[in-house]
N, C-alpha and C. Protein backbone atom coordinates (compact mmCIF):
# COMPACT_ATOMS: atom_id res chain seq x y z
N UNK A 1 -16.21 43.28 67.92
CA UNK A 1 -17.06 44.42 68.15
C UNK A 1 -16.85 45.51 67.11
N UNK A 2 -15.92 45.50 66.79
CA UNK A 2 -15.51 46.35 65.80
C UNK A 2 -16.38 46.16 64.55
N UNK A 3 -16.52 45.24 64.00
CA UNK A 3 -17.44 44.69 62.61
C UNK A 3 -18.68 45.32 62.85
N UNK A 4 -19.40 45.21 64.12
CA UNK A 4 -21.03 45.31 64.37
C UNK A 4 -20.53 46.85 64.39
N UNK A 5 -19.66 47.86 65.00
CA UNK A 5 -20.15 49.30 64.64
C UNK A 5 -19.76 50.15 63.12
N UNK A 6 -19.13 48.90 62.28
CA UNK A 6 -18.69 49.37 61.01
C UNK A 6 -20.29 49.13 60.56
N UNK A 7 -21.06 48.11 60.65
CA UNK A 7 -22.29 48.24 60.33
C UNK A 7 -23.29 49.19 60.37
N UNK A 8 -22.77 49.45 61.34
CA UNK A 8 -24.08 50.16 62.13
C UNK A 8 -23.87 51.97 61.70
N UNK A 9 -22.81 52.28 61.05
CA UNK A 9 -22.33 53.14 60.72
C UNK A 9 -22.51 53.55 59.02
N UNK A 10 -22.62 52.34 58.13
CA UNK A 10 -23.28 52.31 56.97
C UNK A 10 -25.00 52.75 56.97
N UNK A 11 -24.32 53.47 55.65
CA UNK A 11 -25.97 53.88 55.41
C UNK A 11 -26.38 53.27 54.54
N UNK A 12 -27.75 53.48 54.21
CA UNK A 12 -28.63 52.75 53.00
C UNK A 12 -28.39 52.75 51.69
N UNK A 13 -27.26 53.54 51.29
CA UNK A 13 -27.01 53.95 50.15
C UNK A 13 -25.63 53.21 50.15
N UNK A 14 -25.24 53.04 51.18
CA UNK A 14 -23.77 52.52 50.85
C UNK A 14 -24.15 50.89 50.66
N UNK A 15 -24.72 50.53 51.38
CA UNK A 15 -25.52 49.51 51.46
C UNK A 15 -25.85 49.14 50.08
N UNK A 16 -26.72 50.15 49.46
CA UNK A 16 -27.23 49.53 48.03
C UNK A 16 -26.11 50.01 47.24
N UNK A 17 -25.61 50.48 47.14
CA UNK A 17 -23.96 50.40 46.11
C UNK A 17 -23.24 49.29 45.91
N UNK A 18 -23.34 48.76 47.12
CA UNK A 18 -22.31 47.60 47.26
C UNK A 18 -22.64 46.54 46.77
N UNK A 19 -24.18 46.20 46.65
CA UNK A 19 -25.21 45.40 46.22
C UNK A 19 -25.33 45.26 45.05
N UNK A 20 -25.43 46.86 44.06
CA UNK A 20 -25.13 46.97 43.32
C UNK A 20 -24.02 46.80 42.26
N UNK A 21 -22.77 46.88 43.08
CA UNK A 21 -21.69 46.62 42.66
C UNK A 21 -21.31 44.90 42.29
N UNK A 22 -21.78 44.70 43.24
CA UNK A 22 -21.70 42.75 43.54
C UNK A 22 -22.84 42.16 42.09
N UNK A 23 -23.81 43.01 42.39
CA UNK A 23 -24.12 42.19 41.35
C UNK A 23 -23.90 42.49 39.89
N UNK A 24 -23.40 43.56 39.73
CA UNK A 24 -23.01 43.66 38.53
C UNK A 24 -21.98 43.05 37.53
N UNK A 25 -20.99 42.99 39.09
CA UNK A 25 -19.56 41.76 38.94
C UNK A 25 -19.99 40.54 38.75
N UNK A 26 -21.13 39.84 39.31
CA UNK A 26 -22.15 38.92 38.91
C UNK A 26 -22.40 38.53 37.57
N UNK A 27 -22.68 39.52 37.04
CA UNK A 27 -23.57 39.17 35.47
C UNK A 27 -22.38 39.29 34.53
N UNK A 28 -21.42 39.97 34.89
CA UNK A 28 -20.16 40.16 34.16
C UNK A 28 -20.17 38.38 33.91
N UNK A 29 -19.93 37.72 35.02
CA UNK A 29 -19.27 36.79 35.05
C UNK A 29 -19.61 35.29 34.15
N UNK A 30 -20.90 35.55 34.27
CA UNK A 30 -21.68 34.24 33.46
C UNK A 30 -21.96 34.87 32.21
N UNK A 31 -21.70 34.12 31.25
CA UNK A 31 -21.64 34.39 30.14
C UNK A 31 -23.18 33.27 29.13
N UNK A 32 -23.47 33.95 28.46
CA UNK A 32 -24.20 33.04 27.31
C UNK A 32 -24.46 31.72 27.27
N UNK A 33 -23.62 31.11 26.67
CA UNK A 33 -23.37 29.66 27.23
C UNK A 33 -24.18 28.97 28.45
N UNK A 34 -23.25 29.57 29.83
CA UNK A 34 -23.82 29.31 30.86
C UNK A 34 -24.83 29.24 31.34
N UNK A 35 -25.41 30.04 30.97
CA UNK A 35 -26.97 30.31 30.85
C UNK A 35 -27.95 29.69 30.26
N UNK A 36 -27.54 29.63 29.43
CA UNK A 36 -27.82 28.57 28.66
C UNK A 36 -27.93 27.50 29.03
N UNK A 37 -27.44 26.96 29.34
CA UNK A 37 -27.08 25.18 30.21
C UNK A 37 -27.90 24.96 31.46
N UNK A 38 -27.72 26.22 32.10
CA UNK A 38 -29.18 26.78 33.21
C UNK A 38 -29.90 26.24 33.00
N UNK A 39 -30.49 26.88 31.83
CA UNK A 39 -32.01 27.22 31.61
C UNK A 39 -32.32 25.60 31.11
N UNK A 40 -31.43 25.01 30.57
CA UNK A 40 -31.83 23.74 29.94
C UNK A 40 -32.01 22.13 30.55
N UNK A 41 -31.00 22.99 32.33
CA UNK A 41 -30.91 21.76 33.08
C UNK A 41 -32.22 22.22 33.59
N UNK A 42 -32.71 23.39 34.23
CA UNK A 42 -33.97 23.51 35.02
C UNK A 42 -35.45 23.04 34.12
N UNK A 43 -35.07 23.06 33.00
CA UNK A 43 -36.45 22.34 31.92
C UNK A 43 -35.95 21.05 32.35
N UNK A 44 -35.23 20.54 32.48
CA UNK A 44 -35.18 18.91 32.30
C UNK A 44 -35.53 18.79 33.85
N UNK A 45 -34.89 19.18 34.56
CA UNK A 45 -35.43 18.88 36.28
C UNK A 45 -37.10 19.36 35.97
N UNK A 46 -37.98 19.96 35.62
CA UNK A 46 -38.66 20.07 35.72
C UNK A 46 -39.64 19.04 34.95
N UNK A 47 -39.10 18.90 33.79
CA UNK A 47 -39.55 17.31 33.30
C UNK A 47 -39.29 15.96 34.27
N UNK A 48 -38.79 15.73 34.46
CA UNK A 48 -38.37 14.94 35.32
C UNK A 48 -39.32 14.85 36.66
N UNK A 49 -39.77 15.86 36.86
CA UNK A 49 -40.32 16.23 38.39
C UNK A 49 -42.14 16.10 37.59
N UNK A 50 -42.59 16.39 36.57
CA UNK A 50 -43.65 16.01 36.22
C UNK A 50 -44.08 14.47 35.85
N UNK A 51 -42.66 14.16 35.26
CA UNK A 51 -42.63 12.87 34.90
C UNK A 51 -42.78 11.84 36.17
N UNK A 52 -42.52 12.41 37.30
CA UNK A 52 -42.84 11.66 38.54
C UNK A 52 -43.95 11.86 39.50
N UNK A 53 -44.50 12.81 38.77
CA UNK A 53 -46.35 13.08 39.48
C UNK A 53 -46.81 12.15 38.38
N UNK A 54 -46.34 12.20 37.23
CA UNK A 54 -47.41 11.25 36.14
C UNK A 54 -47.38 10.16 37.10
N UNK A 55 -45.82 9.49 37.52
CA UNK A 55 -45.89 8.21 37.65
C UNK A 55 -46.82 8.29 39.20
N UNK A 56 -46.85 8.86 40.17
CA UNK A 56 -47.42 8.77 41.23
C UNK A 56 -48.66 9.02 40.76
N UNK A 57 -49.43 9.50 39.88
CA UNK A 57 -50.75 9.77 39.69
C UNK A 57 -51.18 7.97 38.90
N UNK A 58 -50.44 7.49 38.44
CA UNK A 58 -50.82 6.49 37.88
C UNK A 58 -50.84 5.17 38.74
N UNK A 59 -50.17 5.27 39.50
CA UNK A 59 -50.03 4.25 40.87
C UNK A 59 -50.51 4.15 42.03
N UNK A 60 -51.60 5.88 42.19
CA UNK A 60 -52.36 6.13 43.36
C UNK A 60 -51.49 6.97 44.26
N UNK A 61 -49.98 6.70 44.00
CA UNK A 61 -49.12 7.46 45.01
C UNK A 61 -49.45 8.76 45.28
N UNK A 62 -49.91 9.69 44.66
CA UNK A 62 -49.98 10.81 44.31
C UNK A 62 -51.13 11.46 45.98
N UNK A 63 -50.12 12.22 46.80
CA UNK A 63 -50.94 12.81 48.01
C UNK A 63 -51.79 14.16 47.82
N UNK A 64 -51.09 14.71 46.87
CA UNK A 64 -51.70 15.80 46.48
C UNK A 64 -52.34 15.88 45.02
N UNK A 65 -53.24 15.97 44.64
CA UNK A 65 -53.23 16.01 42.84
C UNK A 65 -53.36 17.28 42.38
N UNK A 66 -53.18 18.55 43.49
CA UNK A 66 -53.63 20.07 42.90
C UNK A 66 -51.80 20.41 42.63
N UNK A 67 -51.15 19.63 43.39
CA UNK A 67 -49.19 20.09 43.31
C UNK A 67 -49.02 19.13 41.93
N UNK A 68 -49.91 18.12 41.96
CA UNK A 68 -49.58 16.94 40.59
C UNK A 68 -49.33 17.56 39.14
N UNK A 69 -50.68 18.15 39.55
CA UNK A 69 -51.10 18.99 38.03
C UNK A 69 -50.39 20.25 37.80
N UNK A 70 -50.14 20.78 38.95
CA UNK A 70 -49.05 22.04 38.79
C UNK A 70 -47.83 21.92 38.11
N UNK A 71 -47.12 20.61 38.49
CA UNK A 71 -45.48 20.15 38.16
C UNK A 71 -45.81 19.87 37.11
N UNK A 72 -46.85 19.22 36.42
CA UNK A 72 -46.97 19.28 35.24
C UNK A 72 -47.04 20.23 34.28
N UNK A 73 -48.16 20.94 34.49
CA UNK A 73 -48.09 22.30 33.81
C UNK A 73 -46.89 23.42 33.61
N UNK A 74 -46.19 23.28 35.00
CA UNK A 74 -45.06 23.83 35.03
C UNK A 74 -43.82 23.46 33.58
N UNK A 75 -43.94 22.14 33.91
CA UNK A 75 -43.01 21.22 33.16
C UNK A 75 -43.31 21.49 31.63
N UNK A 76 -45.04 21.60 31.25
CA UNK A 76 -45.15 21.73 29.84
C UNK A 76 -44.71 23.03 29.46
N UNK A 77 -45.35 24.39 30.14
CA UNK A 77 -45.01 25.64 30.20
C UNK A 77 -43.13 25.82 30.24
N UNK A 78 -42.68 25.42 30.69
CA UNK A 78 -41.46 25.27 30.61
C UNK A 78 -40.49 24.85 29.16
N UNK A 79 -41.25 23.63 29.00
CA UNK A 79 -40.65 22.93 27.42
C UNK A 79 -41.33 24.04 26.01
N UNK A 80 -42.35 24.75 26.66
CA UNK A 80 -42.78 25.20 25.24
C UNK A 80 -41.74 26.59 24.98
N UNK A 81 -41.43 27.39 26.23
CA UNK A 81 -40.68 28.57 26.56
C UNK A 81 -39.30 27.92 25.86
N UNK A 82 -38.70 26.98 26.36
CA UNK A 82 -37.59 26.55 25.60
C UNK A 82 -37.58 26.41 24.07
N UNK A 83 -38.63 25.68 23.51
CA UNK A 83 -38.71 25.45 22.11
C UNK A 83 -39.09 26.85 21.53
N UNK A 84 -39.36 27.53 22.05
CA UNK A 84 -39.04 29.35 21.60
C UNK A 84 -38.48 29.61 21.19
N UNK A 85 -37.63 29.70 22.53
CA UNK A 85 -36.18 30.41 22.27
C UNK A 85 -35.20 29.36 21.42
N UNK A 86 -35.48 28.38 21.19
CA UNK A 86 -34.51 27.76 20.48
C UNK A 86 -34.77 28.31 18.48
N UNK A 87 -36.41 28.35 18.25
CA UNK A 87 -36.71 28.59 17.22
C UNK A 87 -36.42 29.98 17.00
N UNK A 88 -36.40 31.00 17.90
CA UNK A 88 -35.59 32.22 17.94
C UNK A 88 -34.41 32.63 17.48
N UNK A 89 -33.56 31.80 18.11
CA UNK A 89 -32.32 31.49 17.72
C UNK A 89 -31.97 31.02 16.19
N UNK A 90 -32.58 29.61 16.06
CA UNK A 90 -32.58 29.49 15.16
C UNK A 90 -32.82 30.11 13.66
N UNK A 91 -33.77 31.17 13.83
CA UNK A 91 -34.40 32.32 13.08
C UNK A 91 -32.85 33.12 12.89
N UNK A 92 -32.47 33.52 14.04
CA UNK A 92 -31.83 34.85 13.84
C UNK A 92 -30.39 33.78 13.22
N UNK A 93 -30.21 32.66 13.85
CA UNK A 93 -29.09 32.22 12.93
C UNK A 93 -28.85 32.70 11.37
N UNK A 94 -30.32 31.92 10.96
CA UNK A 94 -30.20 31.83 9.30
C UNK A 94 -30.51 33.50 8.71
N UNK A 95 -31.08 34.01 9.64
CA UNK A 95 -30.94 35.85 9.23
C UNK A 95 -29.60 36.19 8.94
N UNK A 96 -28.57 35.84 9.76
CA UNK A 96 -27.42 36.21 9.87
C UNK A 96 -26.50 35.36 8.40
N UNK A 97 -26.89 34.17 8.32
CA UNK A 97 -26.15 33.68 6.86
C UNK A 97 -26.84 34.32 5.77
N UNK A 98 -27.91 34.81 5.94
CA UNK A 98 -28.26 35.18 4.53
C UNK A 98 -27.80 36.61 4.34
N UNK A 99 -27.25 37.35 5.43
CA UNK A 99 -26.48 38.56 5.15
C UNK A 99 -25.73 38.78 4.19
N UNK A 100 -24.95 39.20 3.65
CA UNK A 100 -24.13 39.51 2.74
C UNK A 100 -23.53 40.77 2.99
N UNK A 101 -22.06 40.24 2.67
CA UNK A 101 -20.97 40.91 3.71
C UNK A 101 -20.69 42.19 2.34
């Protein structure tokens, strides 16, 4: 009983502090990299997940064809956002060697 009137005793502000706080310790925590690897497994699950409406669209399996075409689109929209940021990267790489120290 004790827990439910420590609640009930917080205000909205303490509330969003704490929220605040948490997530800030959050972003601290994942670094570059990580993120990275994210972003690269959720393009491939998402390939993967189009690549299996193709195959259900080609076999009749396919119950829906308006979710078919979505996972797809998703999936292409997805791979092109990646090949972006990779050519991004890549850009600012060779910016950075051609510096001169």
């Amino acid at each position: 009983m004790a827990n439910i009137h420590n609640i009930a005793s917080l205000s909205t502000a303490d509330l969003l502090q704490k929220e605040a706080s948490a997530s800030s310790k959050n972003r601290s925590d994942v670094n570059f990299a990580d993120q990275l690897k994210s972003a690269i497994e959720d393009v491939n699950a998402a390939q993967k997940s189009a690549e299996k409406s193709m195959a259900d669209m080609a076999t009749g399996q396919v119950k829906d064809l308006h979710q078919a075409a979505l996972s797809i689109s998703k999936a292409e929209t997805s791979m092109k956002l990646m090949l972006e940021v990779r050519n991004k990267a890549l850009s600012a790489y060779k910016e950075i060697t051609r510096t001169q120290l």
